[in-house]
Protein backbone atom coordinates (compact mmCIF):
# COMPACT_ATOMS: atom_id res chain seq x y z
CA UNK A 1 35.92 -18.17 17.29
CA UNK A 2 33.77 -20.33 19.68
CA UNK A 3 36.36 -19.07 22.34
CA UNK A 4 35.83 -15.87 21.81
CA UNK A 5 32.06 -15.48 21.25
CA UNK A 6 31.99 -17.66 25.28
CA UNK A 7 33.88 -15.13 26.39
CA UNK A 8 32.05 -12.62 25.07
CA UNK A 9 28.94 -13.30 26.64
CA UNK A 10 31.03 -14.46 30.04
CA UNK A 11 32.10 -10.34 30.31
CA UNK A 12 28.51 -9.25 29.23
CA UNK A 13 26.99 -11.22 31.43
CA UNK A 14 29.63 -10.48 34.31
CA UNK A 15 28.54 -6.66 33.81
CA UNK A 16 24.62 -7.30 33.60
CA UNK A 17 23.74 -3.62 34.30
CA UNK A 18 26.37 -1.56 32.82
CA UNK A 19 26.26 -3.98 29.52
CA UNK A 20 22.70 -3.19 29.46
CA UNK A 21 22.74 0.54 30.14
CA UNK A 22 25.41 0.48 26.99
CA UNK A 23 22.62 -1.33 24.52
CA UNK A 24 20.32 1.05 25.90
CA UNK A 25 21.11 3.09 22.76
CA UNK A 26 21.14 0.54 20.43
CA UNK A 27 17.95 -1.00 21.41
CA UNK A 28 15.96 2.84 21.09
CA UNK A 29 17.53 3.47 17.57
CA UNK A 30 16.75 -0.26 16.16
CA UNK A 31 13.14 0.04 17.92
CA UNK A 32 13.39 3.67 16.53
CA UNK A 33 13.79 2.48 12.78
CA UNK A 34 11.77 -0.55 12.83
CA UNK A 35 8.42 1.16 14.19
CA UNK A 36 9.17 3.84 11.73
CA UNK A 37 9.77 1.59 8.83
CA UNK A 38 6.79 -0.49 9.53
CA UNK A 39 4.50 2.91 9.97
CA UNK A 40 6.17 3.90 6.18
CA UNK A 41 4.98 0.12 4.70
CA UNK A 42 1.74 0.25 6.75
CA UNK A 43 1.05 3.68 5.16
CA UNK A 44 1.44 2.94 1.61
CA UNK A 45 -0.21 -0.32 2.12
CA UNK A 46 -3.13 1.51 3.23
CA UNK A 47 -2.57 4.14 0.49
CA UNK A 48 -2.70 1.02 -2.17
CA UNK A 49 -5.60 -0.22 -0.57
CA UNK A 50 -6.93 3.02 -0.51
CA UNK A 51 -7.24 3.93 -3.79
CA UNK A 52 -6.96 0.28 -5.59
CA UNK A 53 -8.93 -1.68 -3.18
CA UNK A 54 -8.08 -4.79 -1.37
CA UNK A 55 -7.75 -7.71 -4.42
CA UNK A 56 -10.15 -6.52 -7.10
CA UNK A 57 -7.52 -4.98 -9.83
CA UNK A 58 -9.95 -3.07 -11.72
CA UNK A 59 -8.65 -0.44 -13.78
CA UNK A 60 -10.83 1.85 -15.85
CA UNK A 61 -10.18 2.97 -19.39
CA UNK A 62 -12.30 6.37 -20.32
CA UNK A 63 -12.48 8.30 -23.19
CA UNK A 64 -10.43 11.58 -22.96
CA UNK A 65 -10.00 14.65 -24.93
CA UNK A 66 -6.33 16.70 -24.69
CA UNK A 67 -5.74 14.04 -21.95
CA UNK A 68 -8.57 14.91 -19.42
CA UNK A 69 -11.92 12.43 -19.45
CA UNK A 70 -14.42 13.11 -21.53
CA UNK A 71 -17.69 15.07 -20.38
CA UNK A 72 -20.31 13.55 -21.90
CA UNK A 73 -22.82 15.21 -19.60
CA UNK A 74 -22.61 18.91 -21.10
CA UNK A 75 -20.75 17.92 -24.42
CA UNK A 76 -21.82 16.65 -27.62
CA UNK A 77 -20.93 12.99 -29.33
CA UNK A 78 -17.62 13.14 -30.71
CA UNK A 79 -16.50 13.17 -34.18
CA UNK A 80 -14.51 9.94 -35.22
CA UNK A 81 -15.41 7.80 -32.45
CA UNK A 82 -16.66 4.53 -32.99
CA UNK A 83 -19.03 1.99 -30.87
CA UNK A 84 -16.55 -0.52 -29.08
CA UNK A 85 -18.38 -3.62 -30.20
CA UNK A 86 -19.09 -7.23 -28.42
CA UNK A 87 -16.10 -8.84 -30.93
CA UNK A 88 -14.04 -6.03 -29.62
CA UNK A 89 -14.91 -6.53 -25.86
CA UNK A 90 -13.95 -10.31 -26.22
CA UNK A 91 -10.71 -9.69 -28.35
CA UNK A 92 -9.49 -7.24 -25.51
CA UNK A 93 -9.79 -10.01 -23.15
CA UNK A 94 -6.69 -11.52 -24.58
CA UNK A 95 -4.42 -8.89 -24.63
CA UNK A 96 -1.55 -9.10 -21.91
CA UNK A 97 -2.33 -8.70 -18.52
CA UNK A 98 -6.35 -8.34 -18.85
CA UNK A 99 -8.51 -11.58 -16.98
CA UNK A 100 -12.19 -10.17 -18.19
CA UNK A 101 -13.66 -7.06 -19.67
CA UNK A 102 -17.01 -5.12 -19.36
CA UNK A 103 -18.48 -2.38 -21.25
CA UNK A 104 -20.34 0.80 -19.31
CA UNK A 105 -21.60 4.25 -20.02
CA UNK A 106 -21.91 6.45 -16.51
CA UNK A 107 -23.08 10.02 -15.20
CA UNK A 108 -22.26 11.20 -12.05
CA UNK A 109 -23.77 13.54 -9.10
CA UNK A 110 -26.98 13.28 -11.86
CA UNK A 111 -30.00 15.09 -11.58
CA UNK A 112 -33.61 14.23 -12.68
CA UNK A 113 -33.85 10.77 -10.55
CA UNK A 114 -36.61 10.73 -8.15
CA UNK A 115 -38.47 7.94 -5.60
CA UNK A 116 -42.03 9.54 -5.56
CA UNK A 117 -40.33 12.70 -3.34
CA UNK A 118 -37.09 12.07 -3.05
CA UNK A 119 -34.24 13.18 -5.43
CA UNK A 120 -31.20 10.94 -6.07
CA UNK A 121 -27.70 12.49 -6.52
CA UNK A 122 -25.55 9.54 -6.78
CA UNK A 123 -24.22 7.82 -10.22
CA UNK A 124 -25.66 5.93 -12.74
CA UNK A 125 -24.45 3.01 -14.83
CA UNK A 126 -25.34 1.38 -18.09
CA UNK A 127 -23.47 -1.61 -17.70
CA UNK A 128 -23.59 -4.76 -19.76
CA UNK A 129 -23.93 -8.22 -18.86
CA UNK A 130 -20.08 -8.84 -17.72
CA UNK A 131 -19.85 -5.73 -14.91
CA UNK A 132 -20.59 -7.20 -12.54
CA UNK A 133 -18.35 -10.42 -12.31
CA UNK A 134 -15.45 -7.69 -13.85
CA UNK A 135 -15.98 -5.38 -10.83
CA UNK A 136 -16.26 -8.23 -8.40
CA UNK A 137 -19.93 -7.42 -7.07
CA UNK A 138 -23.18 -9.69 -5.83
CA UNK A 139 -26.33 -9.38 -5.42
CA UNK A 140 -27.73 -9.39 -1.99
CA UNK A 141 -31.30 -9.09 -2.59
CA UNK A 142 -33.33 -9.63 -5.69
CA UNK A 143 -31.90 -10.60 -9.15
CA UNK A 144 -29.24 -9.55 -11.45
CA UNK A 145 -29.59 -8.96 -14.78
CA UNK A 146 -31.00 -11.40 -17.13
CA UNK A 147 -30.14 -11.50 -21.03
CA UNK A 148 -33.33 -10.58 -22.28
CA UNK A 149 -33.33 -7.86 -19.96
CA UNK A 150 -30.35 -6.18 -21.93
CA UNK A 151 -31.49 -7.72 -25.93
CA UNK A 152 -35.19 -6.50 -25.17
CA UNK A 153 -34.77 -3.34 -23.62
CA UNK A 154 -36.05 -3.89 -20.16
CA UNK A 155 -36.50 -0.67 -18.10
CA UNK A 156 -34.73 -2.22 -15.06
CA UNK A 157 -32.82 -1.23 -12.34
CA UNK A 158 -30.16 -2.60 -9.60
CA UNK A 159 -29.17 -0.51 -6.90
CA UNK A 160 -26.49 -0.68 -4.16
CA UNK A 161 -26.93 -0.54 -0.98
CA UNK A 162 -26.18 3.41 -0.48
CA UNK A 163 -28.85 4.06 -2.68
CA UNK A 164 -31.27 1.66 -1.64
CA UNK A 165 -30.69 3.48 1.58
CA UNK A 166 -30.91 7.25 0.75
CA UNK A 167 -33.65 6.56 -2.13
CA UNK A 168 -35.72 4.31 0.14
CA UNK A 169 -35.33 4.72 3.34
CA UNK A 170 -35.62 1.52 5.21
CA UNK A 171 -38.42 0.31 2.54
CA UNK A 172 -37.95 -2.65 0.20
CA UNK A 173 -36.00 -1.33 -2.65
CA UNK A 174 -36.81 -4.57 -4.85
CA UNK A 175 -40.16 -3.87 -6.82
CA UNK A 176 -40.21 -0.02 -6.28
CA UNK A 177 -40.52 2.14 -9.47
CA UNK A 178 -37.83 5.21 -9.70
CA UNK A 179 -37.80 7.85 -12.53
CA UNK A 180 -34.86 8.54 -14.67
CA UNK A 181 -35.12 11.69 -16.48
CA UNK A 182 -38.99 11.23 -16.81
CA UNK A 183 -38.82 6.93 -17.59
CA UNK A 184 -39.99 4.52 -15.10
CA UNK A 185 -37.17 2.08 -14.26
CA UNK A 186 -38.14 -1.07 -12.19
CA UNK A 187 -35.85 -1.84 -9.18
CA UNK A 188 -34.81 -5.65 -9.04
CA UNK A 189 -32.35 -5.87 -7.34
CA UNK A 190 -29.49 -4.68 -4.83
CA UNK A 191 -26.23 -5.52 -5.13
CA UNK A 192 -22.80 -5.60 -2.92
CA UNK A 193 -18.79 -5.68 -3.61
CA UNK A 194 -17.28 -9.07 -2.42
CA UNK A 195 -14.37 -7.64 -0.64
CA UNK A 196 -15.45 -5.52 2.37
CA UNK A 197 -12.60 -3.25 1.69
CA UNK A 198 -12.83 0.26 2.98
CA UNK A 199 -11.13 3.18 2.44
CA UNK A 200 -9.37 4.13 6.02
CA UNK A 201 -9.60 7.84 6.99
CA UNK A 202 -7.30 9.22 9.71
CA UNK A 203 -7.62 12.46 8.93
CA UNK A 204 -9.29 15.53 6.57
CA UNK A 205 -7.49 15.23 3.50
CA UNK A 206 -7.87 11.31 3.75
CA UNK A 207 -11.99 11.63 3.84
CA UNK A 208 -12.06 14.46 0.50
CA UNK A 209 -9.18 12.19 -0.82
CA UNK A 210 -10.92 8.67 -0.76
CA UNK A 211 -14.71 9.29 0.21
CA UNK A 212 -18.18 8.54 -1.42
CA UNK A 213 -19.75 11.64 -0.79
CA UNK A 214 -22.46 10.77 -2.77
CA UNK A 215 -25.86 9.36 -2.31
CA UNK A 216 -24.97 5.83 -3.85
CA UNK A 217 -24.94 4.30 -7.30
CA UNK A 218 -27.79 3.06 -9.86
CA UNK A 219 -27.26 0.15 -12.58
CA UNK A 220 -29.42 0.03 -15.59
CA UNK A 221 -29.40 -2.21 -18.84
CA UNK A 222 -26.61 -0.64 -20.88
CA UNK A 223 -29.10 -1.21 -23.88
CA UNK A 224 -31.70 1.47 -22.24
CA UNK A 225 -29.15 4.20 -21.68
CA UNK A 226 -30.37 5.57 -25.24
CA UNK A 227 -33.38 5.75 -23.30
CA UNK A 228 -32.55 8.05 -20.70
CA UNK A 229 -29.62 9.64 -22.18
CA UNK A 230 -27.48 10.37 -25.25
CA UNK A 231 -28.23 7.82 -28.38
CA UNK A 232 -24.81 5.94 -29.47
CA UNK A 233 -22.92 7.15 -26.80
CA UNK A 234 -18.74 5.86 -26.72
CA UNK A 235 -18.66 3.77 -24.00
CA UNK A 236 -15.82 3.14 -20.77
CA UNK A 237 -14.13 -0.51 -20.14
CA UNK A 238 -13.86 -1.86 -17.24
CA UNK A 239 -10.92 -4.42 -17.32
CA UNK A 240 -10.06 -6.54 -14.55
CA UNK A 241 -6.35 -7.34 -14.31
CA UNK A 242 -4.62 -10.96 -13.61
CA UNK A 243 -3.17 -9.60 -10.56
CA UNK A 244 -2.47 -6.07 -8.96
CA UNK A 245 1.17 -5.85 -10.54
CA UNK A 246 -0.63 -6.30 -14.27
CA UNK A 247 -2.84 -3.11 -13.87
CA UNK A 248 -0.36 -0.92 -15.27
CA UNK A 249 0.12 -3.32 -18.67
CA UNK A 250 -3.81 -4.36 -18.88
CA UNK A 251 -4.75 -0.58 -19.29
CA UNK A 252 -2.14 0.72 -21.45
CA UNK A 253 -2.89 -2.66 -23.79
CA UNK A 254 -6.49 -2.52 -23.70
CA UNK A 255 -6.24 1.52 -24.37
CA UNK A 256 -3.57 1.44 -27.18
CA UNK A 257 -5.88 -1.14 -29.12
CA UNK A 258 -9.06 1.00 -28.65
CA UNK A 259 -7.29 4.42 -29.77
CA UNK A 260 -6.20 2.02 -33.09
CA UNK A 261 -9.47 0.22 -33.50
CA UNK A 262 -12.36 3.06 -32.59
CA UNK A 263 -10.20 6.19 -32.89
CA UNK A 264 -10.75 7.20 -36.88
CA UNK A 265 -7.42 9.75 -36.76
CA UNK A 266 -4.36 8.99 -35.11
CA UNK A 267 -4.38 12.84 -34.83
CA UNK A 268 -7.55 12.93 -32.87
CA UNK A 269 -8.09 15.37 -29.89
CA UNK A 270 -9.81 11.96 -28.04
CA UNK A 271 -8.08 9.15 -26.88
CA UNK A 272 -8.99 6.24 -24.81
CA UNK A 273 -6.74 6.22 -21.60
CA UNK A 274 -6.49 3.90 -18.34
CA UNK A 275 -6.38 5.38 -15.34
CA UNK A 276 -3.00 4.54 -14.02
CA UNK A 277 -4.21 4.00 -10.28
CA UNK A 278 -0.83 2.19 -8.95
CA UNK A 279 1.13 5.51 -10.70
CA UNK A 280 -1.33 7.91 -8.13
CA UNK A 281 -0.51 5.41 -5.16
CA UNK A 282 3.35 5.62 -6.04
CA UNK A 283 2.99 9.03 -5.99
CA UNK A 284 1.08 9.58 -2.39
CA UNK A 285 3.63 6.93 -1.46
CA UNK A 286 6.43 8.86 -2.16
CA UNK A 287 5.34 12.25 -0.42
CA UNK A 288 4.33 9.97 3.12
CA UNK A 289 8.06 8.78 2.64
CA UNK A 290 9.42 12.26 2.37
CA UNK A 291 7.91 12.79 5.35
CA UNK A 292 9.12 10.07 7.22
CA UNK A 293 12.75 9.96 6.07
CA UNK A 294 13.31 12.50 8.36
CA UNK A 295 12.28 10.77 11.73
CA UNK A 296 14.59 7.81 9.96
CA UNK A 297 17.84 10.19 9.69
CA UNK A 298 16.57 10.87 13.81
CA UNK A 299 16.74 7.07 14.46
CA UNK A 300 20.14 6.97 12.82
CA UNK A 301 21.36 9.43 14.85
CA UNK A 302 20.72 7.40 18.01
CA UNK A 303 22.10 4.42 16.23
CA UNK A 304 25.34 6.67 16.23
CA UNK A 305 24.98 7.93 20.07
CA UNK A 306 24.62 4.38 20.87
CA UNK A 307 27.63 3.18 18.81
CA UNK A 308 29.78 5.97 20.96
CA UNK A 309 28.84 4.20 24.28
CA UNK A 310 29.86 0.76 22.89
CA UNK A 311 33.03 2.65 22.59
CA UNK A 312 33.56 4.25 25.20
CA UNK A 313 32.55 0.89 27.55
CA UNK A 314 35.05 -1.18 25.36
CA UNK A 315 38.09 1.23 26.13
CA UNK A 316 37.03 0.99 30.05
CA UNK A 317 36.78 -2.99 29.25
CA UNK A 318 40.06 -2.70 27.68
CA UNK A 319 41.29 0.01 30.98
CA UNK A 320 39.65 -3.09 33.54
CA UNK A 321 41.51 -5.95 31.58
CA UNK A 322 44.88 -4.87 30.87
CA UNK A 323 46.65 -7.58 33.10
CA UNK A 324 44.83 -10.34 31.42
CA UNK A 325 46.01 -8.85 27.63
CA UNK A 326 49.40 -8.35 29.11
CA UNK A 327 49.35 -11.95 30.13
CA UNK A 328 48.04 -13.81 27.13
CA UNK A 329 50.32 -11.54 25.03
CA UNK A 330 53.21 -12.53 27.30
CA UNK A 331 52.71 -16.17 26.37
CA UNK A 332 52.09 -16.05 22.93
CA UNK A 333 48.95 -14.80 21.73
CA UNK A 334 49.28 -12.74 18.80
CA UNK A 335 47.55 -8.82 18.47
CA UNK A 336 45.14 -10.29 15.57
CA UNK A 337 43.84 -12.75 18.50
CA UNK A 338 43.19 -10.25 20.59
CA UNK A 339 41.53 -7.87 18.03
CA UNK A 340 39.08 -10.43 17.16
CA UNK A 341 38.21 -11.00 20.90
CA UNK A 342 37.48 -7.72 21.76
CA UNK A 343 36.02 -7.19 18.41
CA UNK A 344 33.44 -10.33 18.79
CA UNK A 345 32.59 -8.61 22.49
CA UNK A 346 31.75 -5.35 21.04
CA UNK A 347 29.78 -6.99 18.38
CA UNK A 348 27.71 -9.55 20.49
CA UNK A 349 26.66 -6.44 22.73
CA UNK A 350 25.49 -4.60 19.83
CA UNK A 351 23.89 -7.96 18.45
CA UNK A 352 21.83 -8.84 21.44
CA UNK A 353 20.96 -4.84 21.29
CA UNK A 354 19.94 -5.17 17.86
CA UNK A 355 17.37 -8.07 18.54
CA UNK A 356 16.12 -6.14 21.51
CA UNK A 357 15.32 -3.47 20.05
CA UNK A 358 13.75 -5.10 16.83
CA UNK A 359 11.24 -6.69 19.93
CA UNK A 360 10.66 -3.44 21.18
CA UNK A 361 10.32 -1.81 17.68
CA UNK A 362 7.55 -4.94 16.65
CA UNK A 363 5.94 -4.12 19.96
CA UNK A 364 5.84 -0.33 20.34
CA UNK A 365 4.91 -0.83 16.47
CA UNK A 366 1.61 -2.66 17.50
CA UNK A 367 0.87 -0.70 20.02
CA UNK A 368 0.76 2.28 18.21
CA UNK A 369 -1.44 0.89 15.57
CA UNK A 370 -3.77 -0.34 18.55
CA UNK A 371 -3.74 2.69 20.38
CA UNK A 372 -3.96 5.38 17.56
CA UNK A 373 -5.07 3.69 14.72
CA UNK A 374 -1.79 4.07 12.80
CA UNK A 375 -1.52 1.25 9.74
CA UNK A 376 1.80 -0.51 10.40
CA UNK A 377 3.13 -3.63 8.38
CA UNK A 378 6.07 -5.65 10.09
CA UNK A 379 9.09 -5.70 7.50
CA UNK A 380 11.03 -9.15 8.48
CA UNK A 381 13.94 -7.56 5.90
CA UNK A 382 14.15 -4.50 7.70
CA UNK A 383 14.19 -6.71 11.17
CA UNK A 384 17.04 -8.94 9.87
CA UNK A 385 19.10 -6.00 8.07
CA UNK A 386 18.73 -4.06 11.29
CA UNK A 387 20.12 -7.02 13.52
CA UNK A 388 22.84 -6.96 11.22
CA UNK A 389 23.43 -3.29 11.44
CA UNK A 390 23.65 -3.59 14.62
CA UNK A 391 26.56 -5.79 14.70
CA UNK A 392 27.98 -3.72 11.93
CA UNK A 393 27.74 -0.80 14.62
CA UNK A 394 29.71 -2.83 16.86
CA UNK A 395 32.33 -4.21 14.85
CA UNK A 396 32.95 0.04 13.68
CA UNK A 397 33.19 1.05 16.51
CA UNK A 398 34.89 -1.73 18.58
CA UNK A 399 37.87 -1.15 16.77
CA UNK A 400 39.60 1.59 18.19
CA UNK A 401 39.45 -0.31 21.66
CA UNK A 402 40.31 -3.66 19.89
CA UNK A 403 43.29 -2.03 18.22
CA UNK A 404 44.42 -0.36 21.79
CA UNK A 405 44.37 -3.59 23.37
CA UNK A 406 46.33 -5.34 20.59
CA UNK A 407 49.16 -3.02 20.94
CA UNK A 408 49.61 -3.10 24.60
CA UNK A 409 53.01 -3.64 25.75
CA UNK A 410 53.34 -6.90 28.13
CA UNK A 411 55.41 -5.62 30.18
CA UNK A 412 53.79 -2.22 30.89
CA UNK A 413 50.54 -4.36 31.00
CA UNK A 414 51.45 -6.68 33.66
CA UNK A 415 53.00 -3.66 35.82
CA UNK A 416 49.23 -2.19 35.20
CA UNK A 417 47.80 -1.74 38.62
């Protein structure tokens, strides 16, 4: 086999341009399927990211009637729902997949918030004293909130930085007074996610997909939301999973004890559901790989072109060479030795191809991210099982020419002029 592969490489390398010119194809369809392949795995990366975030593996669980979320802002308390209590909240942190759990009430695009002038049309929180280590946030300027704040009632605020922005307007947000529905809330603080993670918009659909449209978000005591809005309210949990992968089983066990502890009727119109965020990904995942199966089918397609010039150069190898098979056939060597040589040939020109183009493909890859702004994600599988594919291509179609060769007859061969 040693023999064979050196000679291999002796007759590519005797034929520099025309071996070359014959992985042309095979280097365009690997570097074809690769750049595609990691555009398809950069994509739903992104998509992941997108809608999940980068690390935090918070998943929401919301109270929902025939299976869509709850209203509470123009509906009524309903029936047969109880108060998730504090024994309840810590219980639910030791169900499968769940790390820690927080507590909130929320409104959103809300009305009736004011800075002296200026309306506010973001969301609001109550939130407890856990929702802020669940949801993975900091405060950048003030203070959080304090026990007391929550046991006594304290009409405080936190806002993020949005909001401090679009309430405030480049004044200190810490010690201003804003008015929720009429009450004077104290700012105290601002607050920030740890992860920087952003959604990325490349086009239209991506901004009304993934975008905060709105003017930022306000935290408040979730003792005080009585306050401001409805009295014994049926709260949301936040739950943050172990890891991304747990999501799925931390909402469906945190929900399926709520809907048996809080729910009075198991035939109850409301139900406490998780939203199932990696189910939405999977599913925008799937409709970006629709679309790019077909530009894969494309790169296939040049795979094949490319495996018909291997061909056709190993029967013109086989044309060049018939003295030298007529000879070693002459003096022994069997058609099985000869297969095998022509067949390793064929196969280390579509090899070195293959690697090639998986350079080209990890190249043209990056530069397409860098120049468009395309998410891309280097698959080392896809780089090895296209390498071997590529040998695979060789072997194929190597065959007929190997075969030819084997059955040459020495005496015709060595009359070959």
């Amino acid at each position: 086999m040693a023999e064979n592969i050196s000679l291999a490489f002796q007759g590519i390398w005797g034929h520099k341009l025309r071996s070359f010119l014959t992985m042309l194809g095979i280097i365009i369809g690997i570097a074809s399927l690769i750049t595609i392949v990691a555009t398809i795995n950069g994509t739903n990366q992104q998509i992941k990211e997108n809608l999940i975030g980068s690390g935090t593996n918070v998943i929401n669980v919301n109270l929902t009637q025939n299976g869509y979320v709850y209203d509470f802002s123009y509906s009524s308390i309903p029936d047969g729902v109880h108060a998730i209590t504090e024994e309840d909240r810590v219980y639910m942190e030791t169900l499968k997949g769940v790390d820690s759990v927080s507590l909130f009430r929320k409104r959103q695009w809300v009305d009736g918030v004011y800075y002296k002038d200026t309306s506010f049309n973001g969301n609001i929180y109550g939130t407890d004293a856990h929702f802020m280590q669940v949801n993975s946030m900091h405060i950048t300027d003030g203070r959080g909130f304090a026990e007391e704040d929550l046991y006594e009632h304290h009409k405080i605020a936190i806002v993020d930085a949005k909001a401090a922005s679009s309430l405030f307007a480049g004044n200190s947000a810490v010690g201003s007074i804003i008015e929720i529905k009429g009450e004077p809330f104290v700012v105290v603080g601002i607050c920030a996610p740890d992860t920087t993670s952003e959604p990325v918009i490349n086009n239209l659909q991506d901004y009304y997909m993934y975008m905060d449209t709105s003017s930022g978000t306000i935290y408040i005591p979730i003792s005080c939301w009585d306050i401001v809005y409805k009295y014994d309210e049926p709260q949301s949990v936040a739950i943050k999973a172990v890891n991304t992968d747990s999501m799925a089983t931390a909402g469906d066990s945190v929900s399926n004890y709520l809907n048996e502890r809080v729910i009075e009727n198991s035939e109850s119109p409301y139900q406490y559901k998780a939203e199932n965020l990696l189910e939405q990904a999977a599913a925008l995942q799937e409709l970006s790989n629709a679309t790019n199966s077909q530009l894969i089918w494309i790169a296939l397609i040049s795979l094949l072109v490319g495996g018909i010039g291997v061909m056709n150069i190993m029967l013109v190898s086989v044309t060049e060479r018939t003295k030298e098979i007529g000879l070693k056939i002459a003096i022994g060597a069997k058609q099985r030795r000869i297969r095998i040589q022509f067949l390793t040939e064929a196969a280390a020109l579509t090899s070195i191809g293959g690697v090639l183009g998986v350079i080209f493909g990890i190249g043209l890859s990056l530069l397409l991210s860098s120049v468009m702004g395309t998410p891309v994600s280097i698959s080392v599988p896809a780089c090895i099982v296209a390498v071997v594919f590529s040998m695979v291509i060789g072997i194929v179609f190597g065959l007929v020419p190997a075969i030819k060769a084997s059955k040459l007859n020495p005496i015709d061969a060595l009359r070959y002029e």
